[in-house]
N, C-alpha and C. Protein backbone atom coordinates (compact mmCIF):
# COMPACT_ATOMS: atom_id res chain seq x y z
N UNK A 1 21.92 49.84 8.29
CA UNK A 1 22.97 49.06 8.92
C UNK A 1 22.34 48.12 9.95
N UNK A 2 23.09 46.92 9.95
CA UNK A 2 21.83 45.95 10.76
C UNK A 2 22.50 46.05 12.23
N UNK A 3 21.90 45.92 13.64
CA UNK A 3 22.30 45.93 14.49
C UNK A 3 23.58 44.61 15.27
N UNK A 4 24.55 44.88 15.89
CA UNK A 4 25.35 43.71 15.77
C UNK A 4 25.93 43.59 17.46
N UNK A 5 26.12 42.85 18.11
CA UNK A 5 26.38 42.56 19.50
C UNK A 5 27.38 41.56 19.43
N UNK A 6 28.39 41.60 20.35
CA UNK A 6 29.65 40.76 20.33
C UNK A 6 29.37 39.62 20.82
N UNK A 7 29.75 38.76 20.44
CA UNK A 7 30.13 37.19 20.93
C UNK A 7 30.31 37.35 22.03
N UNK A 8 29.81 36.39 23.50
CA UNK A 8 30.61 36.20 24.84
C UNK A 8 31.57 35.23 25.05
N UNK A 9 32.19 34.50 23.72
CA UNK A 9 33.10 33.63 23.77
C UNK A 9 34.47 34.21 23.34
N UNK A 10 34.07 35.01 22.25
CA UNK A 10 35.32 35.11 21.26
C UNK A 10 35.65 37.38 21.00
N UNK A 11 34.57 37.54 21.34
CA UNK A 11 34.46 38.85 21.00
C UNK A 11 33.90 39.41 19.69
N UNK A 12 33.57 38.46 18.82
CA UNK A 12 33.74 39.09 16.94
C UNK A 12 32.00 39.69 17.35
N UNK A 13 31.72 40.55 16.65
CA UNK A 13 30.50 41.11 16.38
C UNK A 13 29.21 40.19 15.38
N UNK A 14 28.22 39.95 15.67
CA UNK A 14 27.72 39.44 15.56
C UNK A 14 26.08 39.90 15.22
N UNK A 15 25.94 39.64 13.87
CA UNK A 15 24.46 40.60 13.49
C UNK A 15 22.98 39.73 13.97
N UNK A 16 22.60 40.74 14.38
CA UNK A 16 21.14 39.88 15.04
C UNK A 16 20.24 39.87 13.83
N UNK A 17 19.61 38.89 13.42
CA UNK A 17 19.11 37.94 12.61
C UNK A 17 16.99 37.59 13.33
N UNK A 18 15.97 37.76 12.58
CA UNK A 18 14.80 37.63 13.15
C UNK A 18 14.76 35.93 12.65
N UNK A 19 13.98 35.22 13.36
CA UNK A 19 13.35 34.05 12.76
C UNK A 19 11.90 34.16 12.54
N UNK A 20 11.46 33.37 11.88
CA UNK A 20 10.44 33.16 11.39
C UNK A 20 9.14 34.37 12.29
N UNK A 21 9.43 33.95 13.37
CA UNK A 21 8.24 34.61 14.40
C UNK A 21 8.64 35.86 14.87
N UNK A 22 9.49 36.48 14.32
CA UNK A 22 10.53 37.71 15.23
C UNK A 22 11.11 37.43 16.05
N UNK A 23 11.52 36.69 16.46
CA UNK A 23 12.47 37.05 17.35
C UNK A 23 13.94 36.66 17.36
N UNK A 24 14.59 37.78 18.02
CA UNK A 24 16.16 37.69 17.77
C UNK A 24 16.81 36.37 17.44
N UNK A 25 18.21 36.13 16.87
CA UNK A 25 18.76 35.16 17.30
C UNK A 25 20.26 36.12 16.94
N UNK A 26 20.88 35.32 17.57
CA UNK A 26 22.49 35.56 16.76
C UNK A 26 23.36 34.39 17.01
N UNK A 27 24.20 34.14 16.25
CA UNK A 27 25.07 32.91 16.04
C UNK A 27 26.67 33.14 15.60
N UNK A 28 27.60 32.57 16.30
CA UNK A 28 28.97 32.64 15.71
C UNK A 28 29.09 31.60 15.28
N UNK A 29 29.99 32.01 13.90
CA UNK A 29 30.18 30.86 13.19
C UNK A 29 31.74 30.56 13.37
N UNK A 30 32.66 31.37 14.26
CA UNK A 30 33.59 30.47 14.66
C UNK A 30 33.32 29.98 16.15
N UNK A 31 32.82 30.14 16.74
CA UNK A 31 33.08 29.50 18.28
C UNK A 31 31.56 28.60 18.16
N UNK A 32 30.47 28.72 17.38
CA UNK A 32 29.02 27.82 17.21
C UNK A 32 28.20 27.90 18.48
N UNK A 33 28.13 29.29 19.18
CA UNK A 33 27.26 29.63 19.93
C UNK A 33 26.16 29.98 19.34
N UNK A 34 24.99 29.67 19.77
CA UNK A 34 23.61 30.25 19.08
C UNK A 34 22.96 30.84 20.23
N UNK A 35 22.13 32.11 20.43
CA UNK A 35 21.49 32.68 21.15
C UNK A 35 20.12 33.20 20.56
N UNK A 36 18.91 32.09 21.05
CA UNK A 36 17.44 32.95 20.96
C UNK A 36 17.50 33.75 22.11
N UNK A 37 16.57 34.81 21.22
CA UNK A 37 16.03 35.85 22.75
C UNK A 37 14.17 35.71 22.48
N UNK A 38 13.95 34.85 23.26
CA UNK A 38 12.52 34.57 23.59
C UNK A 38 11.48 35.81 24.10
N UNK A 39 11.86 36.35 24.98
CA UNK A 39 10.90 36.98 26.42
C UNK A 39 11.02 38.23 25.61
N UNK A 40 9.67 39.29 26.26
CA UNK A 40 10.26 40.96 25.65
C UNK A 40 10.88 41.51 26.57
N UNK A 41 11.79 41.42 27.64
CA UNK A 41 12.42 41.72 28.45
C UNK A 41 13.58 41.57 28.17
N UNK A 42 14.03 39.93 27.43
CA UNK A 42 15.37 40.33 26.98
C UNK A 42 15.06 40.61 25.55
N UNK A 43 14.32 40.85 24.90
CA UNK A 43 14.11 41.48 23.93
C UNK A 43 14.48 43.25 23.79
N UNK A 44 14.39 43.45 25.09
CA UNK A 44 14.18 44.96 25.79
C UNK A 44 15.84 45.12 25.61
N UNK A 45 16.85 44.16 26.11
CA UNK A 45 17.45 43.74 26.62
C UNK A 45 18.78 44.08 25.77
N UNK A 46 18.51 43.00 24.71
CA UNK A 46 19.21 43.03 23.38
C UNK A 46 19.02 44.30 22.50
N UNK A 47 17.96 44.94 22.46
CA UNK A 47 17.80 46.00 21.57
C UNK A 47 18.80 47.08 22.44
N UNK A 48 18.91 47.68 23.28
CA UNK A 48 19.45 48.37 24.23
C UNK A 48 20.95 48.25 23.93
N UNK A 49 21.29 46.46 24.24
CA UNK A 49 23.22 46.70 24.32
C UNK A 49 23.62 46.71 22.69
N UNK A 50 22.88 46.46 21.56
CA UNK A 50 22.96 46.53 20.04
C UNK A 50 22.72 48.20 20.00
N UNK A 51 22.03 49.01 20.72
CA UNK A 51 21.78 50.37 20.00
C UNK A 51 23.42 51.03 20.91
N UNK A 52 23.54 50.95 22.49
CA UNK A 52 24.49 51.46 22.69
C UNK A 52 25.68 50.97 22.73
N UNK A 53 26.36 49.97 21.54
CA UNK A 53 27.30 49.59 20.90
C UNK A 53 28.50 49.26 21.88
N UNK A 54 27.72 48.50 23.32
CA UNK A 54 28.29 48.61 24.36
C UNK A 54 29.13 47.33 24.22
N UNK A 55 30.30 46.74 24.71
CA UNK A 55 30.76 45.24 24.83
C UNK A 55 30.79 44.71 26.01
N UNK A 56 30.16 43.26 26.22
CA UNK A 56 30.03 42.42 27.04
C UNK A 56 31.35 42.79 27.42
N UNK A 57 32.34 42.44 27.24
CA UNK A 57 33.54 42.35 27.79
C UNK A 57 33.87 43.57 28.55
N UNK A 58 33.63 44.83 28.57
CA UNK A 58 33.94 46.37 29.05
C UNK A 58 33.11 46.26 30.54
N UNK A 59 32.03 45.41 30.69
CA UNK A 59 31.13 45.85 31.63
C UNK A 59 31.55 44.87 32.88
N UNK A 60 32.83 43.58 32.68
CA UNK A 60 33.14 43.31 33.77
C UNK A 60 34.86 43.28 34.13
N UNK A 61 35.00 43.07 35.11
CA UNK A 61 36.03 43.52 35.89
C UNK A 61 36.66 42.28 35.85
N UNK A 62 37.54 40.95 35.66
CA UNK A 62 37.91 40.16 36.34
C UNK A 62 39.22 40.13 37.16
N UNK A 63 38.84 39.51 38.36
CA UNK A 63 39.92 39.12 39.81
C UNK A 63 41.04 38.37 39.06
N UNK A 64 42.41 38.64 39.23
CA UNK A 64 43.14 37.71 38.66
C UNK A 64 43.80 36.69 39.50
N UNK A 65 43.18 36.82 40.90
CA UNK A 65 43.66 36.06 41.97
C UNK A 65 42.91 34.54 41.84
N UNK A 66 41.55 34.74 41.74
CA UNK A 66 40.51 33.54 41.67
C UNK A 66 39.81 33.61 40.40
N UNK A 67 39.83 34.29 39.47
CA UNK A 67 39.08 34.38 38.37
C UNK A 67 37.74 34.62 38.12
N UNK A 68 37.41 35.45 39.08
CA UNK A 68 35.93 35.59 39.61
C UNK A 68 35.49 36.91 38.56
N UNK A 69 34.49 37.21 37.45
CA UNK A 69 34.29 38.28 37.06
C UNK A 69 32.98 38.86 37.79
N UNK A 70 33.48 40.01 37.78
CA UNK A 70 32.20 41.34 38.45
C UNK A 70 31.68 41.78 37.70
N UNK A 71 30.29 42.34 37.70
CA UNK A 71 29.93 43.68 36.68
C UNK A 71 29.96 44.89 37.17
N UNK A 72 31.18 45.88 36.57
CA UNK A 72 31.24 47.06 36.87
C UNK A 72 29.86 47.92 36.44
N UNK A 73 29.09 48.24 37.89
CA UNK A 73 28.15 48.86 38.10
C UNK A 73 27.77 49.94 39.25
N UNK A 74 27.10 50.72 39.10
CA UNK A 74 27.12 51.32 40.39
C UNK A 74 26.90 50.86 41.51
N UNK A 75 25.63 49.74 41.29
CA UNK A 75 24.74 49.13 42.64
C UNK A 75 25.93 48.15 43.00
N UNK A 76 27.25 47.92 42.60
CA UNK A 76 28.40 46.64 43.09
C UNK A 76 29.10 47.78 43.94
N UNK A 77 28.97 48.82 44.01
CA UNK A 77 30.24 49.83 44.84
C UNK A 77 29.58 49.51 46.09
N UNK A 78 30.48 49.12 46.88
CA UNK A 78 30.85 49.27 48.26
C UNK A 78 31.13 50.26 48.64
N UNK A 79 30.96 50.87 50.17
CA UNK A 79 31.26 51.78 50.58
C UNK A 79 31.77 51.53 52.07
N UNK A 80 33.03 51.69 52.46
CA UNK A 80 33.30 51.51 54.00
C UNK A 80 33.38 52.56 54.61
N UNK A 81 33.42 52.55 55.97
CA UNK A 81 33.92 53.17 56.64
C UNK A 81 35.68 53.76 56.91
N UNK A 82 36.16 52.31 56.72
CA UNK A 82 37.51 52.58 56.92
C UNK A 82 38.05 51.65 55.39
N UNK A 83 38.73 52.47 54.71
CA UNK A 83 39.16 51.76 53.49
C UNK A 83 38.20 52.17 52.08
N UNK A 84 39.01 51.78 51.27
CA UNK A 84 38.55 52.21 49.19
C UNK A 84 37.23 51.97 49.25
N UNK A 85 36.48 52.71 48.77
CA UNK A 85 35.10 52.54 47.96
C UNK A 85 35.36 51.78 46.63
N UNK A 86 34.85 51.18 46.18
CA UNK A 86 35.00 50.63 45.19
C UNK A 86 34.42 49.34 45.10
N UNK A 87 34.61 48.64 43.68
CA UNK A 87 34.54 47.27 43.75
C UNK A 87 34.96 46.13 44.12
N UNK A 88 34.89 45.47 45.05
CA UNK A 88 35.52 44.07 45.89
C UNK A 88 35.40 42.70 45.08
N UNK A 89 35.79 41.81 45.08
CA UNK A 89 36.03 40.82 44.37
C UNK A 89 35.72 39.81 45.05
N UNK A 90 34.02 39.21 45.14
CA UNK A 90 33.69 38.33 46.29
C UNK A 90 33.96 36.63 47.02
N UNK A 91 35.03 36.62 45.98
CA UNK A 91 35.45 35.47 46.23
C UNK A 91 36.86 35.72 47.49
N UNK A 92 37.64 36.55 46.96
CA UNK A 92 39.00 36.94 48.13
C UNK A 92 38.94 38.25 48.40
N UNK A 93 37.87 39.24 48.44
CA UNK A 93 37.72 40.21 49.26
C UNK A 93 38.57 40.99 48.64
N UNK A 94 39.73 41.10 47.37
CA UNK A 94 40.45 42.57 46.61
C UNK A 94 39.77 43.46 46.32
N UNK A 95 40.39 44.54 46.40
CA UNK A 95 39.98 45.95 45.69
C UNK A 95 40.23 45.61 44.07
N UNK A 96 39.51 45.58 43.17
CA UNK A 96 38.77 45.57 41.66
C UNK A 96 39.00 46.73 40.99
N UNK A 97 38.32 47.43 41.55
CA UNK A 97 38.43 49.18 40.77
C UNK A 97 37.97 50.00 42.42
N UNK A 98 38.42 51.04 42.25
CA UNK A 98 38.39 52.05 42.80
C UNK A 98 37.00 53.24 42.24
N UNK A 99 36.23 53.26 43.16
CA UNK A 99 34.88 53.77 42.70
C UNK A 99 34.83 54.96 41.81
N UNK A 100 35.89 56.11 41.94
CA UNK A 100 35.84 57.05 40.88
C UNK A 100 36.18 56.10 39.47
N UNK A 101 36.47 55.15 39.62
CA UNK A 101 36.75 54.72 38.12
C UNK A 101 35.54 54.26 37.46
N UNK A 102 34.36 53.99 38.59
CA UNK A 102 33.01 53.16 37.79
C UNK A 102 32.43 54.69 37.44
N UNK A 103 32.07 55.09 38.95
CA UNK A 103 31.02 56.34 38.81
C UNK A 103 31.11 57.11 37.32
């Protein structure tokens, strides 16, 4: 089964394809995004979010106040003193998610 990673335009899944020299590409053929992956870092990169069948879209949060998207991650949790742990939204300062929801 060939490995496949979603579109960041449209969502459809998308099979990664070698060129000539190895290295990745993938392409939608409805929205006509093309993506080389040059470096072995994002080589590292791509093999990783294709094996854990993860979606671009799941890993961010967006503000619906300013349209600002986050990546729900651990190293984005805030922690106050007074008030929610969680993710903040750095454009107008909202509560995003609530940190038991990332952790």
């Amino acid at each position: 089964m060939a490995l496949k990673i979603p579109c960041f335009l449209c969502g459809d899944l998308l099979p990664i394809k070698l060129t000539k020299k190895d290295k990745p590409v993938v392409t939608c053929n409805s929205c006509g995004v093309q993506a080389l992956i040059r470096y072995p870092k994002g080589i590292e990169r791509l093999n990783a979010l294709a094996e854990n069948r993860a979606s671009l879209k799941d890993d961010f949060v967006l503000c619906r106040e300013c349209d600002v998207a986050v990546r729900r991650a651990p190293e984005k949790i805030q922690r106050f003193l007074v008030g929610r742990a969680g993710i903040y939204c750095p454009g107008c300062g909202s509560l995003l998610l609530k940190a038991s929801e990332v952790e």
